[in-house]
C-alpha atoms as a PDB file:
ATOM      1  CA  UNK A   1      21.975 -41.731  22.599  1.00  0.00           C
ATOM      2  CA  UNK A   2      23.039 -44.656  20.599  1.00  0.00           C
ATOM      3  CA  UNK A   3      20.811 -45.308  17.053  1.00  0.00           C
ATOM      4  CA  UNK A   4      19.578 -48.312  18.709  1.00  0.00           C
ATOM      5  CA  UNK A   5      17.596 -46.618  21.471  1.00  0.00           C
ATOM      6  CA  UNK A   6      16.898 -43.624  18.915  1.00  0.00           C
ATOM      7  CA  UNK A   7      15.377 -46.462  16.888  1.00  0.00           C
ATOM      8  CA  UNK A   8      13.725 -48.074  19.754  1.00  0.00           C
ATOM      9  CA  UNK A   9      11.849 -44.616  20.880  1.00  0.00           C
ATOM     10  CA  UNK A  10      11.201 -43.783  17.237  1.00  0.00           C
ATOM     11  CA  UNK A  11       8.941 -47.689  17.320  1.00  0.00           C
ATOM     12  CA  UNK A  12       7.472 -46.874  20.490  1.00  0.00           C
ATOM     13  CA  UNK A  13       6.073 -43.380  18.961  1.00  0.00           C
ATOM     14  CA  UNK A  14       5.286 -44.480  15.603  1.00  0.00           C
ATOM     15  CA  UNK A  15       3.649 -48.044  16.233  1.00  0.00           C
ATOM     16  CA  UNK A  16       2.424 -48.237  19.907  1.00  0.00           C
ATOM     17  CA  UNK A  17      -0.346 -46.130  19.992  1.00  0.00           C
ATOM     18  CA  UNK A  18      -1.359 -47.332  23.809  1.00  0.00           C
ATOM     19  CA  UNK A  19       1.622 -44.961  24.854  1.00  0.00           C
ATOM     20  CA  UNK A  20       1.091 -41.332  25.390  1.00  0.00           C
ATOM     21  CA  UNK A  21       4.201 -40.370  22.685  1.00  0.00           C
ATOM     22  CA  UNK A  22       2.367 -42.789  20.130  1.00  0.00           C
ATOM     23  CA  UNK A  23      -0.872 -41.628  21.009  1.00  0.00           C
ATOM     24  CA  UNK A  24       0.102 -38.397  20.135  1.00  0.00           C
ATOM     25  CA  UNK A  25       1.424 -39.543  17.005  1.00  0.00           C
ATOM     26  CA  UNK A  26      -1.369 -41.425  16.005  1.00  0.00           C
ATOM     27  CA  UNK A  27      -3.971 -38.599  16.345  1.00  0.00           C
ATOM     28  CA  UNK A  28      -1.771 -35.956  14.904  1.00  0.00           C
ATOM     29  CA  UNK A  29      -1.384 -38.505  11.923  1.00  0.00           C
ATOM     30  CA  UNK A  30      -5.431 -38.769  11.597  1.00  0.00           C
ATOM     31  CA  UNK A  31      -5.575 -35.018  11.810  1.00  0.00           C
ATOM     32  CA  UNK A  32      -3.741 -34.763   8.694  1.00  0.00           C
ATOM     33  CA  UNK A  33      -5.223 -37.125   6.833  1.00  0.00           C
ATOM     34  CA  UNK A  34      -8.642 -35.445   7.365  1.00  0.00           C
ATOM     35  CA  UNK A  35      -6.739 -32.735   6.144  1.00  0.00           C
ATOM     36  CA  UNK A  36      -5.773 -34.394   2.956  1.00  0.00           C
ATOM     37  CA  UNK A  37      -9.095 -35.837   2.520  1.00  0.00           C
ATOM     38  CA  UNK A  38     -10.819 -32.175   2.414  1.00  0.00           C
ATOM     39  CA  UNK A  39      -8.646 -31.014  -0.162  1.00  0.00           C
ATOM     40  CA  UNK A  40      -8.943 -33.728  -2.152  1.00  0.00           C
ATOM     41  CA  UNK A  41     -12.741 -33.274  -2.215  1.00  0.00           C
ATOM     42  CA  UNK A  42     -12.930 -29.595  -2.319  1.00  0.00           C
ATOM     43  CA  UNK A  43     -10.489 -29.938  -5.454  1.00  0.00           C
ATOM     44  CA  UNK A  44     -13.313 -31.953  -7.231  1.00  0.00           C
ATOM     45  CA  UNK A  45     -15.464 -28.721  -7.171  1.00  0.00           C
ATOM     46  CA  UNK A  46     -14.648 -27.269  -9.935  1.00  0.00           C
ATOM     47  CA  UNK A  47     -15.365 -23.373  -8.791  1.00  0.00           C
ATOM     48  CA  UNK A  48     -12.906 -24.056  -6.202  1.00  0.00           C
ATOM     49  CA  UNK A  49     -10.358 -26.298  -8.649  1.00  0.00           C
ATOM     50  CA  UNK A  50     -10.688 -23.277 -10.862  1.00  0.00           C
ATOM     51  CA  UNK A  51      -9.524 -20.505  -8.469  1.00  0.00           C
ATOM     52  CA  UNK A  52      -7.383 -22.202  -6.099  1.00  0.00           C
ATOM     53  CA  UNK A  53      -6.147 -25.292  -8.140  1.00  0.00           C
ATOM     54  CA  UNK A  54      -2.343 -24.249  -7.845  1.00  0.00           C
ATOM     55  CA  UNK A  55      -2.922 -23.844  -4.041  1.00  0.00           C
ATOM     56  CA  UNK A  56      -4.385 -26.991  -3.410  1.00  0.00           C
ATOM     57  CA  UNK A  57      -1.643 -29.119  -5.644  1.00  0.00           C
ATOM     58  CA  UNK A  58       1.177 -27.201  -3.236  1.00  0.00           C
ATOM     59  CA  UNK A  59      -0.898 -28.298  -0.043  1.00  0.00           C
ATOM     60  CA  UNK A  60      -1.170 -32.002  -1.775  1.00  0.00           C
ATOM     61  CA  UNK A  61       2.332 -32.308  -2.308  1.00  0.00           C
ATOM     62  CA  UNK A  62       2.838 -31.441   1.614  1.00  0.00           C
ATOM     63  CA  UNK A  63       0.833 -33.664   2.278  1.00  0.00           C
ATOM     64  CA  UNK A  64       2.231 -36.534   0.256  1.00  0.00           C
ATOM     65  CA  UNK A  65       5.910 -35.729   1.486  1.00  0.00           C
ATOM     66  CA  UNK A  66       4.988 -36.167   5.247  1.00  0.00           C
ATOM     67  CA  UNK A  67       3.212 -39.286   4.038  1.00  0.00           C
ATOM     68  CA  UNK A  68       6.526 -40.467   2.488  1.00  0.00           C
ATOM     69  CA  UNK A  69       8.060 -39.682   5.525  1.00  0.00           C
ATOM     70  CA  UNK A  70       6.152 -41.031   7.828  1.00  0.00           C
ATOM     71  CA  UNK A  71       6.469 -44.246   5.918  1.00  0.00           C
ATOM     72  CA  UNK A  72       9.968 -43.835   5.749  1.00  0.00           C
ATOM     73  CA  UNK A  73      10.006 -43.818   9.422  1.00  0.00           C
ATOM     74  CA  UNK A  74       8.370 -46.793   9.646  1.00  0.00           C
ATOM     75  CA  UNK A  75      10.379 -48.734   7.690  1.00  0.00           C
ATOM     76  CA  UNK A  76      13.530 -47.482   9.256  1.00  0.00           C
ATOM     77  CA  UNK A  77      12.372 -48.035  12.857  1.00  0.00           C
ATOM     78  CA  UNK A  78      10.457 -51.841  12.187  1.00  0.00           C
ATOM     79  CA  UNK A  79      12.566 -54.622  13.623  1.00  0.00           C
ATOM     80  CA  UNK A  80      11.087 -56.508  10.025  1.00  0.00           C
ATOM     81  CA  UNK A  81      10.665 -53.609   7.732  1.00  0.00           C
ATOM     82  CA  UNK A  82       9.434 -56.014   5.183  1.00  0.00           C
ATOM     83  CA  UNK A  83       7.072 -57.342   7.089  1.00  0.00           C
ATOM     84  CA  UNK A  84       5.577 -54.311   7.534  1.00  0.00           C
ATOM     85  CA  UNK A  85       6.085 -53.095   3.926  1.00  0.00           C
ATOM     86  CA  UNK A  86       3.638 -56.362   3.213  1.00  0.00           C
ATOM     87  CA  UNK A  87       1.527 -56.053   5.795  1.00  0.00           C
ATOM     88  CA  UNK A  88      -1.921 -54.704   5.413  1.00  0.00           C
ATOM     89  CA  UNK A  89      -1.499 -51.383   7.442  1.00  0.00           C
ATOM     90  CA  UNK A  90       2.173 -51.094   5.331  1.00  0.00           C
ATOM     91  CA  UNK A  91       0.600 -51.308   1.919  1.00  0.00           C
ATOM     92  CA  UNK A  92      -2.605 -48.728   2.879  1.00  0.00           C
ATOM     93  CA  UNK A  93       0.240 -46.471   3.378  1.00  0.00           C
ATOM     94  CA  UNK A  94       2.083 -46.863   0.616  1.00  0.00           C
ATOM     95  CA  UNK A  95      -1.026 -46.354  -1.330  1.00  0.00           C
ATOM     96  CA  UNK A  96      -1.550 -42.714   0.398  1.00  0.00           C
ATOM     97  CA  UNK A  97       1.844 -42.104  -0.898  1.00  0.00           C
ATOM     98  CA  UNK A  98       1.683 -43.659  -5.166  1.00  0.00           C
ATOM     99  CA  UNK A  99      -1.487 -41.740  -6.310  1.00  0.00           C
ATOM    100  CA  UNK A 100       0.342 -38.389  -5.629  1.00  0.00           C
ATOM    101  CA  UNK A 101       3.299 -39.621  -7.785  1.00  0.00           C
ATOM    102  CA  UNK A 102       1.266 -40.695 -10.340  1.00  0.00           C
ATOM    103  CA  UNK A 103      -0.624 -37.328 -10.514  1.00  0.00           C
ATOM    104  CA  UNK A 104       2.556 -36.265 -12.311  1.00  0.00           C
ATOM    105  CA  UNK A 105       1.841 -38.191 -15.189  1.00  0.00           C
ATOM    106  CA  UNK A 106      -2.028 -38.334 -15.075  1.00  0.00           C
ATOM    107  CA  UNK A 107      -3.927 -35.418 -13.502  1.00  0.00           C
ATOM    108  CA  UNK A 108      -7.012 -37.374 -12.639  1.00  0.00           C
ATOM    109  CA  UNK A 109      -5.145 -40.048 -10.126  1.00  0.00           C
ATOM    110  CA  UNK A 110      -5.139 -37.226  -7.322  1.00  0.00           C
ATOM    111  CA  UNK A 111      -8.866 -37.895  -6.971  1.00  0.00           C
ATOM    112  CA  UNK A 112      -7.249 -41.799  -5.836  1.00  0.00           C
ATOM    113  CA  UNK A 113      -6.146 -40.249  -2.624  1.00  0.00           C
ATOM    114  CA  UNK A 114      -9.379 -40.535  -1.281  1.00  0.00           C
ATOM    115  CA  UNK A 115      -8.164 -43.889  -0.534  1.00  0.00           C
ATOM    116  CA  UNK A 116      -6.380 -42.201   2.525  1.00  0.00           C
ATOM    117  CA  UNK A 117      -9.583 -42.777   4.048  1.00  0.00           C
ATOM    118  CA  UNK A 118      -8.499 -46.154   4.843  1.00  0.00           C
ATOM    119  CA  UNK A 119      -5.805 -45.185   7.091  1.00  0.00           C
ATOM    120  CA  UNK A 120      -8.786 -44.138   9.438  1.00  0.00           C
ATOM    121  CA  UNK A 121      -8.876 -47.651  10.511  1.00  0.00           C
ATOM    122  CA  UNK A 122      -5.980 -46.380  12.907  1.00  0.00           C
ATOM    123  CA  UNK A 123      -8.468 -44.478  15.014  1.00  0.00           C
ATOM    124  CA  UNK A 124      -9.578 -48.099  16.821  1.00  0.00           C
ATOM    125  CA  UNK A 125      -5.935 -48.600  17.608  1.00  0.00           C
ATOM    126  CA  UNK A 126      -5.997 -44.403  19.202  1.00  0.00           C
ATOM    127  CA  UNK A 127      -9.300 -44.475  21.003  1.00  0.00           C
ATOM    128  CA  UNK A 128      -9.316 -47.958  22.288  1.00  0.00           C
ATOM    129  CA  UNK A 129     -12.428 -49.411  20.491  1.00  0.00           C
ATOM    130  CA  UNK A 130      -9.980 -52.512  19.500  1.00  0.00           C
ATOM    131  CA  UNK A 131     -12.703 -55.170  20.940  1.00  0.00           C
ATOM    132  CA  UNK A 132     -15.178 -53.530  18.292  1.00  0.00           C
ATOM    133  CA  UNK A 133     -13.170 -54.299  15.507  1.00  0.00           C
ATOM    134  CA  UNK A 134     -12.572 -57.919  16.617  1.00  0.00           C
ATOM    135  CA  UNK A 135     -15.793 -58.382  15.951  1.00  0.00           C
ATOM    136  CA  UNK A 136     -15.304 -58.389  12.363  1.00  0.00           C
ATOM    137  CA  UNK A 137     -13.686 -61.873  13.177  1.00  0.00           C
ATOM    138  CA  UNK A 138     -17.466 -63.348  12.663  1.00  0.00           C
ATOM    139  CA  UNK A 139     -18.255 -61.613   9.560  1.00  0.00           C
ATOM    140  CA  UNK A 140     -15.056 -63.161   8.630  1.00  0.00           C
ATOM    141  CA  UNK A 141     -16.254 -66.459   9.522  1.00  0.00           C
ATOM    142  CA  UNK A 142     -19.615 -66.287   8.280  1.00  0.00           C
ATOM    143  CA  UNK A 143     -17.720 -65.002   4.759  1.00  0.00           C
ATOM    144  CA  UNK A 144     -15.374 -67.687   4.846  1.00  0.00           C
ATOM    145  CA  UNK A 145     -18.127 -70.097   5.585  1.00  0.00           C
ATOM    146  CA  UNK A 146     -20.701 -69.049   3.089  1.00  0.00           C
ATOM    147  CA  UNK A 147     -18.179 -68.928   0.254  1.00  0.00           C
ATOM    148  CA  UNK A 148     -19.320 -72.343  -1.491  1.00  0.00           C
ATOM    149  CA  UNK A 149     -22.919 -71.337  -0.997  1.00  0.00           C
ATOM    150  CA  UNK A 150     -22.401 -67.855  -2.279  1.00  0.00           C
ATOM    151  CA  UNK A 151     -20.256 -68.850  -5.549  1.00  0.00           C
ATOM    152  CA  UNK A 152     -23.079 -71.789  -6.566  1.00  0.00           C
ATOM    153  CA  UNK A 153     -25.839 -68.688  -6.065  1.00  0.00           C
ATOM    154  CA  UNK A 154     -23.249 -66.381  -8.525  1.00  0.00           C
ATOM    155  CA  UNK A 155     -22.684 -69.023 -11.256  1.00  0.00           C
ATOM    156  CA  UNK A 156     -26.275 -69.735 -11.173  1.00  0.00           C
ATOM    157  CA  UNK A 157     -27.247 -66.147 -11.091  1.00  0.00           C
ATOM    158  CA  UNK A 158     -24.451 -65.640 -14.282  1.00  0.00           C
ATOM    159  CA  UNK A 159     -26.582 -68.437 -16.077  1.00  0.00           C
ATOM    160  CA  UNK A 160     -30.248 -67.049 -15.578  1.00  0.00           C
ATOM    161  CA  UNK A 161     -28.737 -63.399 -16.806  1.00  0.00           C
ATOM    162  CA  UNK A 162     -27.186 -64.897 -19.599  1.00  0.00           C
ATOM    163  CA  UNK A 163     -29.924 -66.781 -20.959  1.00  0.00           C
ATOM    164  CA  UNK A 164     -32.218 -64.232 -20.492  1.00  0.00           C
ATOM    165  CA  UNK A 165     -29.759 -61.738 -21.891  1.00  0.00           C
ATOM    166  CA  UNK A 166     -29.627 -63.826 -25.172  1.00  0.00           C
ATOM    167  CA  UNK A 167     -33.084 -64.178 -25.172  1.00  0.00           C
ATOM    168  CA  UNK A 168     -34.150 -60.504 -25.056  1.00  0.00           C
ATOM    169  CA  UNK A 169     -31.114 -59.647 -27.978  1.00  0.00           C
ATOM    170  CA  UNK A 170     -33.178 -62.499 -30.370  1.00  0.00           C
ATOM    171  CA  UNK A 171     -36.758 -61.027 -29.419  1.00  0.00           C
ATOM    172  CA  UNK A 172     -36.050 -57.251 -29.273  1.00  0.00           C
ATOM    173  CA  UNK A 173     -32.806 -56.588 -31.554  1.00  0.00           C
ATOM    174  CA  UNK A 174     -30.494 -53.890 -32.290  1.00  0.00           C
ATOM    175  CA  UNK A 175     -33.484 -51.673 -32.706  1.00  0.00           C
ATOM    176  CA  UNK A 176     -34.992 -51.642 -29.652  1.00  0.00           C
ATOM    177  CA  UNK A 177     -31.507 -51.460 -28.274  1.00  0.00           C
ATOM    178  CA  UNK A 178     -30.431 -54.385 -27.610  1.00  0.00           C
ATOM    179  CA  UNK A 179     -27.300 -53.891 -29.511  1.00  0.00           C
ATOM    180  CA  UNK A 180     -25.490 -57.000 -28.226  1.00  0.00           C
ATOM    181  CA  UNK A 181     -25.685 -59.948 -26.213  1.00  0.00           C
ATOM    182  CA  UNK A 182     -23.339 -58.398 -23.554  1.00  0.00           C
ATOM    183  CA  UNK A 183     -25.884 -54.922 -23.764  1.00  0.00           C
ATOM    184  CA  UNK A 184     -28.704 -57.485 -23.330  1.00  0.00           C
ATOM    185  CA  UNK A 185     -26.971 -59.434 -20.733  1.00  0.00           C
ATOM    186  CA  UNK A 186     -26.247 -55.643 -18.806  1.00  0.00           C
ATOM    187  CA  UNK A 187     -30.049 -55.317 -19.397  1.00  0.00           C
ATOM    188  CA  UNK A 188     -30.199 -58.739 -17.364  1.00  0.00           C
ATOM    189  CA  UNK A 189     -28.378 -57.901 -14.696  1.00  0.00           C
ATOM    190  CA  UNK A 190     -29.907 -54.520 -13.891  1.00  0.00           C
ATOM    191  CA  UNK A 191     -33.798 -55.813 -14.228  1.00  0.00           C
ATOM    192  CA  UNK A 192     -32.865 -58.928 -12.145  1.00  0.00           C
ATOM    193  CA  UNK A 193     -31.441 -56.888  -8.793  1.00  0.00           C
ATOM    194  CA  UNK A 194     -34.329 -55.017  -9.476  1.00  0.00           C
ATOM    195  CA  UNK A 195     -32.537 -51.776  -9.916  1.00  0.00           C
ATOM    196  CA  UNK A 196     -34.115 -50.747 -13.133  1.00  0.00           C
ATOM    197  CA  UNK A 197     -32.160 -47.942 -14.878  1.00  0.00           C
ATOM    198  CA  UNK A 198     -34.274 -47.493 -17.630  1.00  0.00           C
ATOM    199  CA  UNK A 199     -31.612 -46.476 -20.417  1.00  0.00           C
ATOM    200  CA  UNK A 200     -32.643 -49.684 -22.048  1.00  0.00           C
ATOM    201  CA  UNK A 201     -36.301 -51.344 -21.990  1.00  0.00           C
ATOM    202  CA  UNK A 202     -38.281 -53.608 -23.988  1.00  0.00           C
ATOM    203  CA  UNK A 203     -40.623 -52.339 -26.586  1.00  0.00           C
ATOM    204  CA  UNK A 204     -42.438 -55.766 -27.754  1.00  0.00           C
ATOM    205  CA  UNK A 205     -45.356 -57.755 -26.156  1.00  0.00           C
ATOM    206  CA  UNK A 206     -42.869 -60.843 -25.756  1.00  0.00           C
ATOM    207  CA  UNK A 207     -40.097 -58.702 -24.135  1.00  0.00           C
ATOM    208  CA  UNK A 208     -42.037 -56.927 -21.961  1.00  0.00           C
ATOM    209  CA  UNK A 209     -43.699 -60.653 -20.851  1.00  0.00           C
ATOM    210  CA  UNK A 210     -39.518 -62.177 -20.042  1.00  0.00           C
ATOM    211  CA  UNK A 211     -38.786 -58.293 -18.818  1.00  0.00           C
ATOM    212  CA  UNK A 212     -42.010 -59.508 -15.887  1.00  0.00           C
ATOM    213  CA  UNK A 213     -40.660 -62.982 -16.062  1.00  0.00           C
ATOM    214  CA  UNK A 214     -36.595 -61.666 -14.958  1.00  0.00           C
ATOM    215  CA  UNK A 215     -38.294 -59.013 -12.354  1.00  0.00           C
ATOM    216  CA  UNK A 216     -40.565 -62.096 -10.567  1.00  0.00           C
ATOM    217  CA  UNK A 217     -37.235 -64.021 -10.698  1.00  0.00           C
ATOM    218  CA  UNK A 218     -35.498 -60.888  -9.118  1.00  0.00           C
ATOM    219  CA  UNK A 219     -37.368 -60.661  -6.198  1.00  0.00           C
ATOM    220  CA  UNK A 220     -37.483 -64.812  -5.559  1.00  0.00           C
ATOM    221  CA  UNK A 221     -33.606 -64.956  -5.509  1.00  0.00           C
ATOM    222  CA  UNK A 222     -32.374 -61.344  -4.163  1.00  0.00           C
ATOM    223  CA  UNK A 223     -32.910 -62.406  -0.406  1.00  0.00           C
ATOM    224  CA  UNK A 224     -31.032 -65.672  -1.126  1.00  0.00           C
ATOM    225  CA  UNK A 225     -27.654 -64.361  -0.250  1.00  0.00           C
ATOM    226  CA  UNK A 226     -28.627 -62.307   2.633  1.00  0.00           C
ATOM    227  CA  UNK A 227     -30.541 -65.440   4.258  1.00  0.00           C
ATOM    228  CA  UNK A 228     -27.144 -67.651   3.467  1.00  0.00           C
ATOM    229  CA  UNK A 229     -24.397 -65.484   5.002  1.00  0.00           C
ATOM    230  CA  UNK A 230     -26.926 -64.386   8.200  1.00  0.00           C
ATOM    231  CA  UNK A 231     -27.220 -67.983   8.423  1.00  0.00           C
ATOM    232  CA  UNK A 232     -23.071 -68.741   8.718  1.00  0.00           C
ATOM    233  CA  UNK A 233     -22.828 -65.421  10.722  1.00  0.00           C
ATOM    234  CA  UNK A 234     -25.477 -67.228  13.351  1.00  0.00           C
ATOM    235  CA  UNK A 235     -23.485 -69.972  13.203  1.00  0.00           C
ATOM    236  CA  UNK A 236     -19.794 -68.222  13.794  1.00  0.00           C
ATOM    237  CA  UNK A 237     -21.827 -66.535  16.684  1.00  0.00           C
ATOM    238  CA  UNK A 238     -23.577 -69.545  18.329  1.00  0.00           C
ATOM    239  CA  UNK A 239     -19.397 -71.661  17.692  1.00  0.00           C
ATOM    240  CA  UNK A 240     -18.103 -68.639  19.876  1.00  0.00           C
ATOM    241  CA  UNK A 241     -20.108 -69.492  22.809  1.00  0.00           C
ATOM    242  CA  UNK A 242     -20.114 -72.984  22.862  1.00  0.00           C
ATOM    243  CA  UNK A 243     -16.685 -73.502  24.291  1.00  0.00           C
ATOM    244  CA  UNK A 244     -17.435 -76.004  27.162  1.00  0.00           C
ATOM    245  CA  UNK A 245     -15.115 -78.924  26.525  1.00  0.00           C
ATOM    246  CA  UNK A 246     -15.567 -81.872  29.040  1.00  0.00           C
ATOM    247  CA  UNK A 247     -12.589 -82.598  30.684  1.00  0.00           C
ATOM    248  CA  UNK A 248     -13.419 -85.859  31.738  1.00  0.00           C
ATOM    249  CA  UNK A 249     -14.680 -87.575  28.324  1.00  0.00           C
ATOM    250  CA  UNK A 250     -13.096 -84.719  25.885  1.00  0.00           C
ATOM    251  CA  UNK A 251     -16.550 -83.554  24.464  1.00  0.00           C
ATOM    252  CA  UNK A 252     -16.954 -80.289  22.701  1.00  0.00           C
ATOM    253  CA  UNK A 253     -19.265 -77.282  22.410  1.00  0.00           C
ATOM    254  CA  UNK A 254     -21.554 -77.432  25.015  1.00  0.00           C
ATOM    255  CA  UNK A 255     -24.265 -75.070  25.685  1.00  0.00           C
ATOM    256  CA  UNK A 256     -23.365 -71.837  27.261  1.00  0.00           C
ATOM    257  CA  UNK A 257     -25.369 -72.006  30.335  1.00  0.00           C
ATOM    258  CA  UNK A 258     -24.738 -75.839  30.513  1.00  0.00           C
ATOM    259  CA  UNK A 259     -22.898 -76.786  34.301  1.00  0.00           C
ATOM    260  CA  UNK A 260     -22.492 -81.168  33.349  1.00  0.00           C
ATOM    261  CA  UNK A 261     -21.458 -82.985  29.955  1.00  0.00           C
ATOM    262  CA  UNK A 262     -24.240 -83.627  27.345  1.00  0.00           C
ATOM    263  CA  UNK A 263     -22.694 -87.196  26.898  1.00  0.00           C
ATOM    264  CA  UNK A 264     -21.343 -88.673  30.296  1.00  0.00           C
ATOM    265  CA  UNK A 265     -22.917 -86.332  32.660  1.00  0.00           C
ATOM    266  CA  UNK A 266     -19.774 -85.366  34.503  1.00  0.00           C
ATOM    267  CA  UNK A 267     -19.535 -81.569  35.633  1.00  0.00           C
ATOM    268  CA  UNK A 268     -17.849 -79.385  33.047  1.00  0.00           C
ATOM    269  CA  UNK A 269     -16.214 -77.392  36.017  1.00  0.00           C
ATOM    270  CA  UNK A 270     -14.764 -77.921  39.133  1.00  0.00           C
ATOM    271  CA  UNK A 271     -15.486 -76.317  42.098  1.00  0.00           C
ATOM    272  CA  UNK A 272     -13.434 -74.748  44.499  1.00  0.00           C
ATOM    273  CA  UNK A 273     -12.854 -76.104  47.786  1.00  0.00           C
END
């Protein structure tokens, strides 16, 4: 066997999953990032990190050279390795390699290869459930379409927290804690999305009247950017089933169930003899 058919079978394992080799590659490759994931977490206990900490570093480090393997092989195999490299299933693997080379230097970046989770996304590719995630093609949309919308609602939502921010620092003061305008402006944020810690609250008649005055505001504006991207995400919807182009006077998006042009009246399909 030649390396260009060693290569070729090494693709159709490691990046077709709809063949039985790749399909076994594929779930063997979730398997052991579950695996990784487990002893990531169970190394965050510390009973466990205490007793078995040397144990679990050894099993990390096999799994972060099979990673580095595996992404080896992919690179070797890709007809346009940097393609791949760039590509957004190329750079989540990379990333389940880097944190475990970094935990060399800094203890604490093992607890980053959680972000092996993300290689999960695989299991649409192994279990066929592809048409699911094209459906993230309207959130997309709706995202994309809502952007203008959604940035005027931040920059005005930046102003109201600001101003209030600075107002509660001149009324309350250091003393009351309101150390700063950016602690005030925290303050802001946290009473506006109604969350409402409670490390930090108003002690004078006046604050407690703008504390009422940001949580009234809170609840008038929170639903804003729900309403505005469900909006765009009924529209990306409703634009994916008007397709019905006229193909006598050119005219688009028709009505689903609609059988003859809006505008000229002609039928917008032709029937079979």
């Amino acid at each position: 066997m030649n390396n260009n058919d060693w290569r070729q079978r090494l693709y159709v394992m490691v990046f077709q999953a709809d063949t039985p080799a790749g399909r076994r590659f594929d779930t063997t490759l979730l398997l052991i990032i579950l695996c990784s994931l487990v002893v990531v977490i169970l190394d965050s206990i510390d009973s466990i990190h205490r007793d078995y900490a040397n144990l679990l570093a050894y099993i990390e480090w096999g799994f972060t050279f099979v990673f580095a393997v595996e992404y080896g092989l992919r690179l070797y195999c890709s007809p346009k390795p940097l393609r791949y490299a760039f590509s957004f299933y190329g750079l989540v693997d990379l990333l389940a390699i880097v944190p475990g080379i970094l935990a060399i230097y800094y203890s604490d970046a093992q607890y980053l290869l959680i972000i092996r989770i993300i290689r999960m996304l695989r299991i649409f590719r192994v279990l066929k459930l592809a048409p699911y995630l094209s459906q993230a093609n309207y959130l997309l949309s709706a995202l994309r379409g809502s952007k203008q919308k959604i940035i005027v609602f931040l920059v005005s939502v930046s102003t109201l927290v600001t101003v209030f921010g600075t107002l509660m620092y001149v009324v309350e003061g250091p003393e009351n804690g309101f150390t700063s305008i950016p602690v005030s402006i925290y303050w802001a944020i946290v009473t506006l999305t109604t969350v409402g810690f409670g490390d930090i609250v108003p002690k004078t008649p006046f604050g407690q009247i703008i504390s009422a005055m940001v949580m009234i505001t809170g609840y008038s504006i929170i639903a804003v950017p729900t309403g505005i991207f469900t909006a765009e995400l009924a529209n990306a919807m409703r634009g994916e089933q008007l397709k019905h182009n006229c193909p006598t006077c050119k005219k688009e998006r028709h009505e689903p169930s609609a059988s003859f042009c809006s505008r000229c009246g002609n039928a917008l399909f032709t029937k079979n003899a």
